[in-house]
C-alpha atoms as a PDB file:
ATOM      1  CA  UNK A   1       0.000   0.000   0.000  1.00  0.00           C
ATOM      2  CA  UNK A   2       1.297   3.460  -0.708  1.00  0.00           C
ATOM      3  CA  UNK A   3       1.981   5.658   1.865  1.00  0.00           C
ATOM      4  CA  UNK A   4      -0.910   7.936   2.708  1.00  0.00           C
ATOM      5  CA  UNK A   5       1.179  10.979   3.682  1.00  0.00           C
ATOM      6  CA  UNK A   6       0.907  14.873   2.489  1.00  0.00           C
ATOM      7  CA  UNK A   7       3.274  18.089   3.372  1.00  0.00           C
ATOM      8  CA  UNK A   8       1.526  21.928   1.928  1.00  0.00           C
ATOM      9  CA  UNK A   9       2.183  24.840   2.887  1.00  0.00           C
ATOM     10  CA  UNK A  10      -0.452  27.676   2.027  1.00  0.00           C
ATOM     11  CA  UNK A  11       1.360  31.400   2.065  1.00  0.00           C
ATOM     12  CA  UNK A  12      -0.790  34.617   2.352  1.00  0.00           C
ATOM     13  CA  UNK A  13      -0.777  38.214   3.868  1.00  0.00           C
ATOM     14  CA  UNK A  14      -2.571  36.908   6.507  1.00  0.00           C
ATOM     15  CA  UNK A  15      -1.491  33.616   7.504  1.00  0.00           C
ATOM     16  CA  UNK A  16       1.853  30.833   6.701  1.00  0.00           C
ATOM     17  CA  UNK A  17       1.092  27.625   7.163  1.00  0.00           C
ATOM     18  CA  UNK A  18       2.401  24.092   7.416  1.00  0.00           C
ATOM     19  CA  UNK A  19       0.693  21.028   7.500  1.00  0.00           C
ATOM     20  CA  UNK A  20       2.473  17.578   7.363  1.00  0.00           C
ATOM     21  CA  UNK A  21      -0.177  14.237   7.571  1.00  0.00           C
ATOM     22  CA  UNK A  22       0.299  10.879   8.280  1.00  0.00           C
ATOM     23  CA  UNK A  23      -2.954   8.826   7.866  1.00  0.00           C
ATOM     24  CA  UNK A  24      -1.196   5.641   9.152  1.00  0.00           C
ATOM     25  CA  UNK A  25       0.117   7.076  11.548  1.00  0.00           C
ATOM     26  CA  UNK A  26      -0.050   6.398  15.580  1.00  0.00           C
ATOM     27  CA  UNK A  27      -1.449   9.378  16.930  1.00  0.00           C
ATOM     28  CA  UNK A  28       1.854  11.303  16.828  1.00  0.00           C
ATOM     29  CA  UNK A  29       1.232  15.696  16.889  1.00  0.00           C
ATOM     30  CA  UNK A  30       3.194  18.855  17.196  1.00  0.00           C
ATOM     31  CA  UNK A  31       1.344  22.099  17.022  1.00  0.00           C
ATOM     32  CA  UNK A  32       2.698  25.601  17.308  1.00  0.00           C
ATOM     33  CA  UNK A  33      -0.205  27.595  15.964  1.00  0.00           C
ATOM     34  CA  UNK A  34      -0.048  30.608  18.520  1.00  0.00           C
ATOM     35  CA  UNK A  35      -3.389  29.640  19.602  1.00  0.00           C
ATOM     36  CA  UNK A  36      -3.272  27.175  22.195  1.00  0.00           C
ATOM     37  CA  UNK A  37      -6.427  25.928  22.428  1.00  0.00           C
ATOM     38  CA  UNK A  38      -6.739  24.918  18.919  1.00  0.00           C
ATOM     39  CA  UNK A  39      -3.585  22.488  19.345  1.00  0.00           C
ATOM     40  CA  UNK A  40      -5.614  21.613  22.132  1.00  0.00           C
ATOM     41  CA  UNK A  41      -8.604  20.483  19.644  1.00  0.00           C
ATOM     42  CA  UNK A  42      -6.025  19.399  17.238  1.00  0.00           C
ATOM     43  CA  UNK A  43      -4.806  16.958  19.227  1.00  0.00           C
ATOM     44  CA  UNK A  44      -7.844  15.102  19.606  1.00  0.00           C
ATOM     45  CA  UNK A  45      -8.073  14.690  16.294  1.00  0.00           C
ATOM     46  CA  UNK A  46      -4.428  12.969  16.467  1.00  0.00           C
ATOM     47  CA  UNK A  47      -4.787  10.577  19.300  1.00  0.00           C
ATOM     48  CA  UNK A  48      -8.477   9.706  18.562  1.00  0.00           C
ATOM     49  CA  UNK A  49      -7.669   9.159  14.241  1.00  0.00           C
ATOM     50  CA  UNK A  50      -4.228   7.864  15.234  1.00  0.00           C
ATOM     51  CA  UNK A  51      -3.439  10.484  12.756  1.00  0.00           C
ATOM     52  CA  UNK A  52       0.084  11.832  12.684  1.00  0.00           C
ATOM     53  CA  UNK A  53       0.075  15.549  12.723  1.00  0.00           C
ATOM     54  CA  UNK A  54       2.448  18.400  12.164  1.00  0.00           C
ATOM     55  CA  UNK A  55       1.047  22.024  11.976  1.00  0.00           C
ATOM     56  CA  UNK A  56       3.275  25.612  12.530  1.00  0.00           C
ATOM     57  CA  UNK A  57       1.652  28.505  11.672  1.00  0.00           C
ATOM     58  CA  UNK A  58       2.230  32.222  11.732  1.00  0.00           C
ATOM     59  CA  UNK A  59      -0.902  33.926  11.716  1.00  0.00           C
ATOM     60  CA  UNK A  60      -1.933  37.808  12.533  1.00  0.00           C
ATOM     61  CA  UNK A  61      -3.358  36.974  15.958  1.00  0.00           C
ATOM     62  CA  UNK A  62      -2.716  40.588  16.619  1.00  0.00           C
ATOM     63  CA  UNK A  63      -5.924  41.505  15.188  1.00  0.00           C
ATOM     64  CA  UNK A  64      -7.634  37.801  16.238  1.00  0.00           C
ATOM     65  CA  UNK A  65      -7.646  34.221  15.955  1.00  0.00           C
ATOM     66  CA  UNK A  66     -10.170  33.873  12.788  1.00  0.00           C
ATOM     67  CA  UNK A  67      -7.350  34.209   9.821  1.00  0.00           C
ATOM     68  CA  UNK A  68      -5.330  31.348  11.754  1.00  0.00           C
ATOM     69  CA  UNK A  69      -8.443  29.129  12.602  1.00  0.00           C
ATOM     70  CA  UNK A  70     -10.031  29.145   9.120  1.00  0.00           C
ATOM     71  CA  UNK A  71      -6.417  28.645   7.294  1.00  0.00           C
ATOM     72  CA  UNK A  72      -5.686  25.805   9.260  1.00  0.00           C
ATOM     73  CA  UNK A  73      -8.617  24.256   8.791  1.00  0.00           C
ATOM     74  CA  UNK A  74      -8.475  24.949   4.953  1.00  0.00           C
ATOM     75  CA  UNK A  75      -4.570  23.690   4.743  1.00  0.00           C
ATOM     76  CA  UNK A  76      -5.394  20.804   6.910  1.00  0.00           C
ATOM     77  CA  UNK A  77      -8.282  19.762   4.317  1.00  0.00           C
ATOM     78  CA  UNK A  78      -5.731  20.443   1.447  1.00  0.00           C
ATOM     79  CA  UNK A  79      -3.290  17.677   2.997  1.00  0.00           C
ATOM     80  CA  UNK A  80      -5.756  15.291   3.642  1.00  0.00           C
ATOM     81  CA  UNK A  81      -7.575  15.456  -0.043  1.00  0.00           C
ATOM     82  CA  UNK A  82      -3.843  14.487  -1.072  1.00  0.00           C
ATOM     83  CA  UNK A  83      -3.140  12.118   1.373  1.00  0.00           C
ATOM     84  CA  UNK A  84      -5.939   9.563   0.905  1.00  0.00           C
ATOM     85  CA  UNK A  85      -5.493   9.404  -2.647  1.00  0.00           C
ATOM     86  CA  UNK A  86      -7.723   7.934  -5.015  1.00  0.00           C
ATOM     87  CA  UNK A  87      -9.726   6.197  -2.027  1.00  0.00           C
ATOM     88  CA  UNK A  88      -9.689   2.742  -3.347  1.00  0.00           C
ATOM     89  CA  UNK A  89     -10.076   0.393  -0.529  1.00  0.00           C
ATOM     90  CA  UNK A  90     -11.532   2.790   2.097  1.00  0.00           C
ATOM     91  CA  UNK A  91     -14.491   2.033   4.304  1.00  0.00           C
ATOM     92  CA  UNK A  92     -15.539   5.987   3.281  1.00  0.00           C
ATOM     93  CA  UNK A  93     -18.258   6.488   6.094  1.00  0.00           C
ATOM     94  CA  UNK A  94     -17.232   6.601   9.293  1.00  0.00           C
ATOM     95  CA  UNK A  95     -19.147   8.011  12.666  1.00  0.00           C
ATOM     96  CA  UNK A  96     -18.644   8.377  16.710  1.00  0.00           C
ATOM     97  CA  UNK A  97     -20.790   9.099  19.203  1.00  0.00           C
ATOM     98  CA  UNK A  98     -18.310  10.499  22.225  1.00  0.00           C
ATOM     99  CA  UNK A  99     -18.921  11.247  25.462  1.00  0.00           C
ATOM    100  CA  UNK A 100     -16.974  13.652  28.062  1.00  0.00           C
ATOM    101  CA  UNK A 101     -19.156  14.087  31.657  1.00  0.00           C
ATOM    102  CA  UNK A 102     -22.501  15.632  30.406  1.00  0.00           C
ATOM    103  CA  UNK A 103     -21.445  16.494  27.086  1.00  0.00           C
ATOM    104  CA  UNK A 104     -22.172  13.974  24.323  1.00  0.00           C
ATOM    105  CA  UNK A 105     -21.344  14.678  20.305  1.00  0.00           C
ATOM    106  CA  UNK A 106     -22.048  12.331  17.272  1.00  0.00           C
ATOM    107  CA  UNK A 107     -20.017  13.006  14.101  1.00  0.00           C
ATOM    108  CA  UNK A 108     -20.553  11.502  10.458  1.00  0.00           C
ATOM    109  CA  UNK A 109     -18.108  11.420   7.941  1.00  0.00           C
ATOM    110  CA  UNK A 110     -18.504  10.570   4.201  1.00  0.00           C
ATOM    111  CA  UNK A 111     -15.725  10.908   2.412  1.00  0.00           C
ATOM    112  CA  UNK A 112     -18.004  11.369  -0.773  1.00  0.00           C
ATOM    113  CA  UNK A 113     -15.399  13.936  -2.713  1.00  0.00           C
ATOM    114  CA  UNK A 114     -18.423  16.445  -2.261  1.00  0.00           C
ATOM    115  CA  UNK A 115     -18.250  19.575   0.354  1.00  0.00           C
ATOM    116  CA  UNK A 116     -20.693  19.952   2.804  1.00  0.00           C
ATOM    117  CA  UNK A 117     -20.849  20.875   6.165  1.00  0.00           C
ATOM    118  CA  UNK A 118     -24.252  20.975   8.960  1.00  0.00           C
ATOM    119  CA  UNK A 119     -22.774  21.709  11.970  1.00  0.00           C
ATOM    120  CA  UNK A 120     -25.562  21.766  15.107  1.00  0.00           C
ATOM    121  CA  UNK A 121     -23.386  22.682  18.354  1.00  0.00           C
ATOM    122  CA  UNK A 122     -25.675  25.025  21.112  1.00  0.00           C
ATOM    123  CA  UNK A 123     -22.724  26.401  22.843  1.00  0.00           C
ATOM    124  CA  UNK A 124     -23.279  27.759  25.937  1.00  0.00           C
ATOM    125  CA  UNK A 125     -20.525  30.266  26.462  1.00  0.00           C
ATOM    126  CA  UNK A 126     -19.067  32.425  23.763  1.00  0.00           C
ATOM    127  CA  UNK A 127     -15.253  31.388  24.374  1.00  0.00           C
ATOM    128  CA  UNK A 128     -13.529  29.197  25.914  1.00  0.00           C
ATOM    129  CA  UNK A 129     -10.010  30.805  27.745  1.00  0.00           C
ATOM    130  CA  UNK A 130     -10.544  33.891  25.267  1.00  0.00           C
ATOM    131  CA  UNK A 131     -11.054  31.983  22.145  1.00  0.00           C
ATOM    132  CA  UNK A 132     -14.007  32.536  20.311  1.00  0.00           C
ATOM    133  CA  UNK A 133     -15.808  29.447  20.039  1.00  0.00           C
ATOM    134  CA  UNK A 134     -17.767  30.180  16.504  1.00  0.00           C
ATOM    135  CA  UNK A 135     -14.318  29.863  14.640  1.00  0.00           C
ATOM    136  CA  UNK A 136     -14.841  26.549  14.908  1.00  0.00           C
ATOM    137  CA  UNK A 137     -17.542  26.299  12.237  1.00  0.00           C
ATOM    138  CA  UNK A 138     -14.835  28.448  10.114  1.00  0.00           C
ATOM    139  CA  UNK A 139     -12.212  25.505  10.732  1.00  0.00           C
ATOM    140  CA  UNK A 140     -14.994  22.914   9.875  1.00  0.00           C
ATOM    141  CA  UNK A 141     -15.737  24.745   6.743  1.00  0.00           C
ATOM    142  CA  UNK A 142     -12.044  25.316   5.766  1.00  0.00           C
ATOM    143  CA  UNK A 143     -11.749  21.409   6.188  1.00  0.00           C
ATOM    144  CA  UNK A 144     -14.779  20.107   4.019  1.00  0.00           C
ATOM    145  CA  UNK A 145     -14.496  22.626   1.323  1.00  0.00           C
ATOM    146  CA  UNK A 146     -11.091  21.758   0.991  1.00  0.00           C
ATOM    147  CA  UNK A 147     -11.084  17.881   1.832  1.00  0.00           C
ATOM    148  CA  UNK A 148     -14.232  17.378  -0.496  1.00  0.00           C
ATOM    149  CA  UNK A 149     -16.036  15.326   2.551  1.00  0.00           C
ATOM    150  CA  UNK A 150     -19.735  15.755   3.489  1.00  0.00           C
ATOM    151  CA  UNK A 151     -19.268  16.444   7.282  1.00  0.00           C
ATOM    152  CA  UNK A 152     -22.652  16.147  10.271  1.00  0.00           C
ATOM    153  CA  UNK A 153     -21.583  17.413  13.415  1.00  0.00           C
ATOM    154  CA  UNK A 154     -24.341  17.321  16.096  1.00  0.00           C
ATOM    155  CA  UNK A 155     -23.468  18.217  20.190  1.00  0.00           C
ATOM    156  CA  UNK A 156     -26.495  15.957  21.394  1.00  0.00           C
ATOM    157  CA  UNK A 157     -26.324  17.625  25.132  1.00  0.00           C
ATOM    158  CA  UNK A 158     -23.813  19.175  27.219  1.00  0.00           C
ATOM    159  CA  UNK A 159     -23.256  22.324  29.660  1.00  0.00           C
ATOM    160  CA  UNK A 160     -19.874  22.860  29.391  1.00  0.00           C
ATOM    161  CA  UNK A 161     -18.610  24.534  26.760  1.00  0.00           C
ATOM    162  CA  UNK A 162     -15.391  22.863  26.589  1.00  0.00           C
ATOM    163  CA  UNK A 163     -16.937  19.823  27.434  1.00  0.00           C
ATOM    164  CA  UNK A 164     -18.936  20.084  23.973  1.00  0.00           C
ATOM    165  CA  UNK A 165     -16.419  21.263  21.997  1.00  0.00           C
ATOM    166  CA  UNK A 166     -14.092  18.442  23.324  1.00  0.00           C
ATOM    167  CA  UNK A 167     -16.341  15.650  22.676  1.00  0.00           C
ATOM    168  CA  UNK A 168     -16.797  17.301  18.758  1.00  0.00           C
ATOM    169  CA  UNK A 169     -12.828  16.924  17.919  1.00  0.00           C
ATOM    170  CA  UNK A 170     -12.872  13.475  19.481  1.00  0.00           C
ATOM    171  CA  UNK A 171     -15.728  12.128  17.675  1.00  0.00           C
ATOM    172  CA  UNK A 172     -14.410  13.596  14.102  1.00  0.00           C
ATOM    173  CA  UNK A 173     -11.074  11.924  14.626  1.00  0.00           C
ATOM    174  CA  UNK A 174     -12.436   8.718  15.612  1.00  0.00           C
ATOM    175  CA  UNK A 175     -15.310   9.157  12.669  1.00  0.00           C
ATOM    176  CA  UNK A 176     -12.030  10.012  10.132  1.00  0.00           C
ATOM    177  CA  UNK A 177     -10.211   7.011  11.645  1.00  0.00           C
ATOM    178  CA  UNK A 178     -12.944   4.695  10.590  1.00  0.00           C
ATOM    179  CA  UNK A 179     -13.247   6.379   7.307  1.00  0.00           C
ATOM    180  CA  UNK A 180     -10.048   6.018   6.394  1.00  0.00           C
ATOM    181  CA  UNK A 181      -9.709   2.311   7.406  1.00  0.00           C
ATOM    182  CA  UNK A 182      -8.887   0.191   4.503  1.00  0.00           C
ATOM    183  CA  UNK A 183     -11.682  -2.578   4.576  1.00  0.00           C
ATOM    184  CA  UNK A 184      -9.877  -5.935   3.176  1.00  0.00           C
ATOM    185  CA  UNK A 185     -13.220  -6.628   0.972  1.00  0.00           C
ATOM    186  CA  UNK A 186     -12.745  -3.742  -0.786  1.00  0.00           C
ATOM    187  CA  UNK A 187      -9.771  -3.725  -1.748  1.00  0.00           C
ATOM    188  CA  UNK A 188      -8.942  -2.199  -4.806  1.00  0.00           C
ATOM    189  CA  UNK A 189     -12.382  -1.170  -5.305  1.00  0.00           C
ATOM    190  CA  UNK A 190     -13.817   2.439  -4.864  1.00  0.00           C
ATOM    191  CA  UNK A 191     -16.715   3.026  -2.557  1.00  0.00           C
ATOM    192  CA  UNK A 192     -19.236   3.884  -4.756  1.00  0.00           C
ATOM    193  CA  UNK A 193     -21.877   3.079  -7.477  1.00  0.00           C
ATOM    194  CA  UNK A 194     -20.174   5.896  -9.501  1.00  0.00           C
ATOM    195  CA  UNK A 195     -16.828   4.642  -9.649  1.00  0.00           C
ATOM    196  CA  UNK A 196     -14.939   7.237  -8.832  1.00  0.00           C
ATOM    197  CA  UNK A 197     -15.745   9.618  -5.777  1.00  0.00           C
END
């Protein structure tokens, strides 16, 4: 099997950005985005997708966090869309239900090579630690747009902010982590009735 690695780095006035991917990797991360509770997030995606993950960026946090969220989120997409290829093999669907205390998120994952996003989390502070907790729609948007993946996130219940946003990252990377399984039946056929996706 090829190896289902990626390296891009996206360049503007606003934003430079690194992403390296590993999606057989072992959970392996090292962030240094300047805002430290997106490594936070991004970490969960790591451990829980035993994805390896490598992301610097230099971002104008001077004015706020939304250039740097949304980038990273559309770079991140960018490496992934080249790291799994031509999908052949893949399971393509993958979902998690993941709970933390009171909080409780279900993500679904169809790697379908179509964007689309419906993101349903009732957040019930506006930040978490200073960041503002709506840039995470912009990160989820940066990702499908640019991964070509049809994305559900629901936060079924939860009180704590972090709490809900917690249980979100974990349940995409263990939703990616099944997606990107390669399912022995399949192999060297592409999930679909299409034939390509």
């Amino acid at each position: 099997m090829a190896e289902r690695k990626a390296r891009v780095e996206r360049n503007t006035l606003e934003t430079q950005i690194t992403v390296e991917i590993n999606l057989d990797g072992t959970g392996t991360a090292n962030f240094d985005t300047g805002v430290p509770f997106l490594d936070h997030m991004m970490d969960q995606i790591a451990r829980h997708g035993l994805v390896d993950l490598d992301i610097t960026c230099k971002g104008d946090l001077h004015i706020d966090d939304h250039h740097t969220v949304e980038d990273i989120g559309i770079t991140l997409g960018q490496a992934f869309r080249q790291a799994v290829g031509d999908k052949k093999g893949i399971r393509r669907y993958g979902h998690a239900y993941v709970p933390l205390d009171e909080a409780l998120s279900r993500v679904v994952i169809d790697l379908s090579g179509r964007p689309g996003l419906s993101m349903d989390v009732p957040y019930t502070r506006a930040s978490v630690g200073g960041f503002d907790v709506d840039l995470f729609e912009e990160f989820f948007h940066g990702f499908v747009n640019h991964s070509m993946v049809t994305l559900h996130i629901d936060n079924l219940k939860g009180k704590n902010t972090h709490h809900q946003i917690e249980t979100v990252f974990k349940a995409f990377g263990r939703a990616l982590r099944v997606a990107i399984e390669m399912d022995e039946r399949m192999a060297g056929i592409t999930p679909s009735t299409k034939g390509a996706l």
